[in-house]
PDB file of N, CA and C in Angstrom:
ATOM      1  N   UNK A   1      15.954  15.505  -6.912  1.00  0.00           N
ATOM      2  CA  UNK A   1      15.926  14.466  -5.902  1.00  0.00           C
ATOM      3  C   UNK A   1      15.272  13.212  -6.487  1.00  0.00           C
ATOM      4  N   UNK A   2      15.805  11.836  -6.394  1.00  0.00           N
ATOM      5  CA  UNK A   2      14.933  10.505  -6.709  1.00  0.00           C
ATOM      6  C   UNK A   2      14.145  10.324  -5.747  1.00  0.00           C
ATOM      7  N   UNK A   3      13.283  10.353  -6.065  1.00  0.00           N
ATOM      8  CA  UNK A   3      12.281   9.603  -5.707  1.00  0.00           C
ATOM      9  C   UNK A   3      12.257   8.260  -5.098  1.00  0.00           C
ATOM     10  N   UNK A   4      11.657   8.275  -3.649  1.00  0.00           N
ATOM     11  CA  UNK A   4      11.742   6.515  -2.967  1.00  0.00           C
ATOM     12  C   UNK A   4      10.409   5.617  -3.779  1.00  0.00           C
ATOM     13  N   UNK A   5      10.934   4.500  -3.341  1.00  0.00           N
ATOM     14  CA  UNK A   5       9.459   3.745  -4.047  1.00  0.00           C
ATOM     15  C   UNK A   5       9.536   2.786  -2.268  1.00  0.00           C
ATOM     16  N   UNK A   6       7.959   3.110  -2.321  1.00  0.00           N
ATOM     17  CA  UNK A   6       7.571   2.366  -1.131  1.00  0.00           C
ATOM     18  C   UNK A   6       6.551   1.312  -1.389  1.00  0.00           C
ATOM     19  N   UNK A   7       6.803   0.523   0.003  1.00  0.00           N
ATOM     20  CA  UNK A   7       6.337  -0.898  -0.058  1.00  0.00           C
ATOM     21  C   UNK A   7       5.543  -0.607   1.022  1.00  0.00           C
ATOM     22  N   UNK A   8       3.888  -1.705   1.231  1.00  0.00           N
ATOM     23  CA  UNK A   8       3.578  -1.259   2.536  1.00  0.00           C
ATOM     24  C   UNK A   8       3.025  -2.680   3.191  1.00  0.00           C
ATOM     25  N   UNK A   9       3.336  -2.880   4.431  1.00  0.00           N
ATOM     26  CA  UNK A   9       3.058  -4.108   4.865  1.00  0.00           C
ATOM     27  C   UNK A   9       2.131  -3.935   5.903  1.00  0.00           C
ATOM     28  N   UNK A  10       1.165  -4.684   5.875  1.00  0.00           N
ATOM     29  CA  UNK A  10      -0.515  -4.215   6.559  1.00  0.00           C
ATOM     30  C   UNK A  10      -1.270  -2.641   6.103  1.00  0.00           C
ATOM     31  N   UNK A  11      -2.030  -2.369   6.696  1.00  0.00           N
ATOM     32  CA  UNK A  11      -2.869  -1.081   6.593  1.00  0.00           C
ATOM     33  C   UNK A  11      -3.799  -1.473   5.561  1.00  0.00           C
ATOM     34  N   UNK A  12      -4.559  -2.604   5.020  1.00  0.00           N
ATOM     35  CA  UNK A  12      -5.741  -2.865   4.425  1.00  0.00           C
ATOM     36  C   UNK A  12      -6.597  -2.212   4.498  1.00  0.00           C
ATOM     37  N   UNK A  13      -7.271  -2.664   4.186  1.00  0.00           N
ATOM     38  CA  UNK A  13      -8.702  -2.216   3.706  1.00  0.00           C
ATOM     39  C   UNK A  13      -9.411  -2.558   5.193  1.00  0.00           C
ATOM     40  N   UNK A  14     -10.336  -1.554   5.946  1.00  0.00           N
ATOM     41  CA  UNK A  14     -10.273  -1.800   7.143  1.00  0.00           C
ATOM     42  C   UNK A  14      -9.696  -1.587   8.305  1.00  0.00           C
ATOM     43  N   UNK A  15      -7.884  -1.051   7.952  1.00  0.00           N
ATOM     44  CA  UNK A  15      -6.929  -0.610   8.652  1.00  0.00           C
ATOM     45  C   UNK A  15      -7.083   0.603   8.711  1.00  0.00           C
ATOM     46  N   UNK A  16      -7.290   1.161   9.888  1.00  0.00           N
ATOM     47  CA  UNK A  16      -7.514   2.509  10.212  1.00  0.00           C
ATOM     48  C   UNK A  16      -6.257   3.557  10.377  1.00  0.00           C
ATOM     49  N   UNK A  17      -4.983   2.464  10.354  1.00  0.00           N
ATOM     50  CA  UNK A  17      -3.545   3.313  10.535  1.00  0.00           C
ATOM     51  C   UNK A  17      -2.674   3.196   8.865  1.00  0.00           C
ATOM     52  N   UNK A  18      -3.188   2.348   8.087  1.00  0.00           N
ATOM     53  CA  UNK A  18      -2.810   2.358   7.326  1.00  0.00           C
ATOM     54  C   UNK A  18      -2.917   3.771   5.766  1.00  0.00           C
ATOM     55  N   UNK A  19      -4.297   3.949   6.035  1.00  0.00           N
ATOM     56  CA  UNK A  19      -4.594   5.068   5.422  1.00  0.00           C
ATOM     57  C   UNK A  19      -3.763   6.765   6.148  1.00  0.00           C
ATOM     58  N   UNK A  20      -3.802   6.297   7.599  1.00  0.00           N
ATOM     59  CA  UNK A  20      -2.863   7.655   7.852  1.00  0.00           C
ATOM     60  C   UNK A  20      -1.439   7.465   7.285  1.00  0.00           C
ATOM     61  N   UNK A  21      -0.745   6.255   7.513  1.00  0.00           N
ATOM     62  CA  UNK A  21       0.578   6.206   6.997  1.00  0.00           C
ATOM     63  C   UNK A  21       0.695   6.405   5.785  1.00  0.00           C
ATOM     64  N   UNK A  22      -0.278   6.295   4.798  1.00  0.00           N
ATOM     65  CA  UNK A  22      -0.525   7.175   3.921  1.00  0.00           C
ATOM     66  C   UNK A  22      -0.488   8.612   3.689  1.00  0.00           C
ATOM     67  N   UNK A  23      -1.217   9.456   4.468  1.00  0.00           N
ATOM     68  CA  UNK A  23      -1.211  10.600   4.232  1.00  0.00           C
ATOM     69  C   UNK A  23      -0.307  11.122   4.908  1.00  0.00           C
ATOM     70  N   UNK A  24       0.346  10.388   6.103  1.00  0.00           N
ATOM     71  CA  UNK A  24       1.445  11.291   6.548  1.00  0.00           C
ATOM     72  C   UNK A  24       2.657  11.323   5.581  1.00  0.00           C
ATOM     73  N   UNK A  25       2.539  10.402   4.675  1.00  0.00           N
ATOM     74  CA  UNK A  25       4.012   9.943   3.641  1.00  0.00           C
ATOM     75  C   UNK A  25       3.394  10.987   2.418  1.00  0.00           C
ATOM     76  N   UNK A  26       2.809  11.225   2.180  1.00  0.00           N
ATOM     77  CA  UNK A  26       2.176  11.734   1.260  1.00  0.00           C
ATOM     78  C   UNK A  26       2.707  13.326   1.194  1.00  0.00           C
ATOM     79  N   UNK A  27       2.717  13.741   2.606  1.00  0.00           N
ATOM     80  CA  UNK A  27       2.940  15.034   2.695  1.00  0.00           C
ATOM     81  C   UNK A  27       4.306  15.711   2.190  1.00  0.00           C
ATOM     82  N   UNK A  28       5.454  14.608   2.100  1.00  0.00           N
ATOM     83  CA  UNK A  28       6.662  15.354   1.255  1.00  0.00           C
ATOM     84  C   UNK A  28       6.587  14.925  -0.327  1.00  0.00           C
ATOM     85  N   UNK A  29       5.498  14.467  -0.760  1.00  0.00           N
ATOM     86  CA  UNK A  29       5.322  13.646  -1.429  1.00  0.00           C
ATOM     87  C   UNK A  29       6.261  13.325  -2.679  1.00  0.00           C
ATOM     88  N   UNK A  30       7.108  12.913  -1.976  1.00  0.00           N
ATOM     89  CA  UNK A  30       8.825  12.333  -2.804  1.00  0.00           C
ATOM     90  C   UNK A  30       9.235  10.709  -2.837  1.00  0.00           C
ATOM     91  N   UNK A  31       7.457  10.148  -2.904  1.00  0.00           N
ATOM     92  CA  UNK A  31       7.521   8.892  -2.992  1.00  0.00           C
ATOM     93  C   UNK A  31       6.476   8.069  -3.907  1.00  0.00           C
ATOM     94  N   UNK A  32       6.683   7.081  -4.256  1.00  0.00           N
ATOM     95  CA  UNK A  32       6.028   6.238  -5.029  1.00  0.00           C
ATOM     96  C   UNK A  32       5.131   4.759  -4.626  1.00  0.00           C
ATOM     97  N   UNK A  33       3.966   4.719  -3.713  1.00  0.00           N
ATOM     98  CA  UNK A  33       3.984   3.200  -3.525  1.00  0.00           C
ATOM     99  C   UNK A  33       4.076   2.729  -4.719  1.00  0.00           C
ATOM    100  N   UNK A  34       4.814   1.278  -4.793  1.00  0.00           N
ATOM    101  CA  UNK A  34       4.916   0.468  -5.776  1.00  0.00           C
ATOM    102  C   UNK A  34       4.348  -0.764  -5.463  1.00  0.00           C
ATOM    103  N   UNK A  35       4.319  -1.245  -4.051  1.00  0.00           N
ATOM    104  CA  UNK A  35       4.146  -2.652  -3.952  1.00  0.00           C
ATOM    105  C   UNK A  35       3.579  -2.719  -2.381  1.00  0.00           C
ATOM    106  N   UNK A  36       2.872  -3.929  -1.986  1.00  0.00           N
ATOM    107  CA  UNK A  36       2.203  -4.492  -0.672  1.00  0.00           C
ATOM    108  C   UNK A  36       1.447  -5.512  -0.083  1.00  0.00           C
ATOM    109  N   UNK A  37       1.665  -5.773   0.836  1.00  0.00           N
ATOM    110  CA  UNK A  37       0.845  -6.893   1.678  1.00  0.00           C
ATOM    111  C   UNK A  37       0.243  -6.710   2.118  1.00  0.00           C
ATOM    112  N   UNK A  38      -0.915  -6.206   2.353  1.00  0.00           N
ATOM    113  CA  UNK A  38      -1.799  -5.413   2.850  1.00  0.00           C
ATOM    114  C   UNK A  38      -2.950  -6.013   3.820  1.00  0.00           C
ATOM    115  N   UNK A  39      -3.204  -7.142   3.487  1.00  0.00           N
ATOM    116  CA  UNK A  39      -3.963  -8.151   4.422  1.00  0.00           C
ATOM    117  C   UNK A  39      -3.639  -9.509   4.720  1.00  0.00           C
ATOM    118  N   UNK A  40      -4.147 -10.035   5.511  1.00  0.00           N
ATOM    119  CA  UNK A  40      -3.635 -11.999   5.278  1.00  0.00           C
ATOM    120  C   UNK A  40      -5.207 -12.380   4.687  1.00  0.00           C
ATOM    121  N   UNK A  41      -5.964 -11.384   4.888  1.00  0.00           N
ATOM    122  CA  UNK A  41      -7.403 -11.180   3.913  1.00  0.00           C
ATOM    123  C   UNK A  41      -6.861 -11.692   2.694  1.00  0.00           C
ATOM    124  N   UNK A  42      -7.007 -12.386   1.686  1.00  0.00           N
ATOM    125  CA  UNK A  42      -7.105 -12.057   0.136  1.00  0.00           C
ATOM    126  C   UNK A  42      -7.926 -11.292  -0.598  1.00  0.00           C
ATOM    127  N   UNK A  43      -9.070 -11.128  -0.288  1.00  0.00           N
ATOM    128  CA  UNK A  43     -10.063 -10.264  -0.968  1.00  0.00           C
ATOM    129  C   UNK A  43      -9.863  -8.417  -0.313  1.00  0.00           C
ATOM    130  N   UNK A  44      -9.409  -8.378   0.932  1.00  0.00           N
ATOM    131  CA  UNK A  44      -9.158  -7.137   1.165  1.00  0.00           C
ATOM    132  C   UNK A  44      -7.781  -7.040   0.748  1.00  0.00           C
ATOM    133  N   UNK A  45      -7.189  -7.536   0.506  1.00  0.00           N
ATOM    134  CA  UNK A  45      -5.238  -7.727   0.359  1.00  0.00           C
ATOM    135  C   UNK A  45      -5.619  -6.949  -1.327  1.00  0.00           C
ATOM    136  N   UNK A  46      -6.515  -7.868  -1.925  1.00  0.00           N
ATOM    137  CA  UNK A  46      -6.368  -7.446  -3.212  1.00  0.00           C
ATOM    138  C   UNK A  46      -7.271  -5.706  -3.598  1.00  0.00           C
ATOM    139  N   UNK A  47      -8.569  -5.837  -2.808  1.00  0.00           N
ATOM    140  CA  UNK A  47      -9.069  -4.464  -3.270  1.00  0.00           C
ATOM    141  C   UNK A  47      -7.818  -3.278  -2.918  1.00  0.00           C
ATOM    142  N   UNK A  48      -7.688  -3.571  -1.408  1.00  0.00           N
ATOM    143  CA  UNK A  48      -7.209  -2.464  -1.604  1.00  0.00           C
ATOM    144  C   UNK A  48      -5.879  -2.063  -2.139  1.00  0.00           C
ATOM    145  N   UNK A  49      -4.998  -3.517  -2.769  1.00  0.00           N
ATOM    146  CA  UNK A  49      -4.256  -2.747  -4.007  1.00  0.00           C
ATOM    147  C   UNK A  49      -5.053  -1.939  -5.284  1.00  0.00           C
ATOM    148  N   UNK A  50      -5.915  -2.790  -5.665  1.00  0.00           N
ATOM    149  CA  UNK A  50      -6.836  -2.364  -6.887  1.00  0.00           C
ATOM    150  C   UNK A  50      -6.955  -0.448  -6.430  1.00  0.00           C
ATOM    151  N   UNK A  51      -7.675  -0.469  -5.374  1.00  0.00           N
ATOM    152  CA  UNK A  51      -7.868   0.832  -4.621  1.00  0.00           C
ATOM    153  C   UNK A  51      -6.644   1.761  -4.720  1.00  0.00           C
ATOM    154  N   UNK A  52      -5.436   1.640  -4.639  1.00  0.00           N
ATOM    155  CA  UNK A  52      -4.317   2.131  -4.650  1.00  0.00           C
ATOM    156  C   UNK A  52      -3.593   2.325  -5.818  1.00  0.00           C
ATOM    157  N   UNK A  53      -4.140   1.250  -7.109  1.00  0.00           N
ATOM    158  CA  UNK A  53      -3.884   1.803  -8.592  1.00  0.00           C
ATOM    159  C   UNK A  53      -2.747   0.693  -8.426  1.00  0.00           C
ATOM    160  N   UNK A  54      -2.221  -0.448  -7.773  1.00  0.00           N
ATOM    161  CA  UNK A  54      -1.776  -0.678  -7.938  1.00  0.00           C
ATOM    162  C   UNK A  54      -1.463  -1.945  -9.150  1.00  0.00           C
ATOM    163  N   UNK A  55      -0.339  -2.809  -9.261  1.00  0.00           N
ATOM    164  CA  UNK A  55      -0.659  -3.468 -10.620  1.00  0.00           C
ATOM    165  C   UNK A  55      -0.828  -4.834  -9.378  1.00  0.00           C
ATOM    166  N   UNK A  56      -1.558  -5.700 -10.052  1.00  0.00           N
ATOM    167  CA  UNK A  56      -1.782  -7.192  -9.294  1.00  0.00           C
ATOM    168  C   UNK A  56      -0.482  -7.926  -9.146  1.00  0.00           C
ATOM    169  N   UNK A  57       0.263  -8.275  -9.972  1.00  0.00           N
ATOM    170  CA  UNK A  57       1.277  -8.663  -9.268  1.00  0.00           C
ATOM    171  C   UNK A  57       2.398  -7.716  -8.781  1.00  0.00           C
ATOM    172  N   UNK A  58       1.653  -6.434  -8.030  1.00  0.00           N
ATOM    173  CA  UNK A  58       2.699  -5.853  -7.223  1.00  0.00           C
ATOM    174  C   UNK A  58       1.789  -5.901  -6.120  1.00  0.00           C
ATOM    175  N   UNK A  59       0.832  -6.676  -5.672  1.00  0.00           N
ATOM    176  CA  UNK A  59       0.452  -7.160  -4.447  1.00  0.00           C
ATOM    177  C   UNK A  59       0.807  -8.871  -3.890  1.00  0.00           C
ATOM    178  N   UNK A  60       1.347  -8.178  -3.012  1.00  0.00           N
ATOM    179  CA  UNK A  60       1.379  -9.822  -2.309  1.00  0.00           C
ATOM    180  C   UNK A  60       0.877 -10.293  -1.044  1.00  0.00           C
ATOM    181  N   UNK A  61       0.834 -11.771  -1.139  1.00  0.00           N
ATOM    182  CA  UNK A  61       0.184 -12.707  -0.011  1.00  0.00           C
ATOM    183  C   UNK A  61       0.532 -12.682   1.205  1.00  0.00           C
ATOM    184  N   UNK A  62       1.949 -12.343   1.276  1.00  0.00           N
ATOM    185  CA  UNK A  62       2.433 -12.330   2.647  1.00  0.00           C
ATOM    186  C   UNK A  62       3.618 -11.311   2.505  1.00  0.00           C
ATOM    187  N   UNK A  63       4.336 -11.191   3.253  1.00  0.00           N
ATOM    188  CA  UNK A  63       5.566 -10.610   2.801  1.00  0.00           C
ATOM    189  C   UNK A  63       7.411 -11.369   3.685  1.00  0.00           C
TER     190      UNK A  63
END
C-alpha cells in the first residue's frame, strides 16, 4: 500500500485538537505528515513544526 502524505492546517502548539488528530491518524499509521500551517502564531507555527521533525520550509504562514 502507498503511503498518504499529510498536510495539517491549525492544531499548533497550544491546540488541544490538533495533537488528537494526530493520534487518531496515527493509528493506521499509513501516513506521512510532510507539511503545515499550524498557527497564524509564527513562533508557535514554527516550534511546533520543529516539534514534529518537520523541515522549515515545509512549514507555512498561512495556507
Amino acid at each position: 500500500m502507498t503511503r498518504l502524505r499529510l498536510a495539517m492546517v491549525g492544531g499548533g502548539e497550544g491546540a488541544f485538537i490538533g495533537a488528537v488528530h494526530r493520534m487518531a491518524a496515527a493509528l493506521d499509521g499509513d501516513w506521512d505528515l510532510v507539511a503545515g500551517a499550524f498557527s497564524t502564531d509564527a513562533g508557535r507555527n514554527t516550534r511546533t513544526g520543529t516539534q514534529l521533525g518537520l523541515a522549515p520550509a515545509r512549514v507555512y504562514a498561512s495556507f
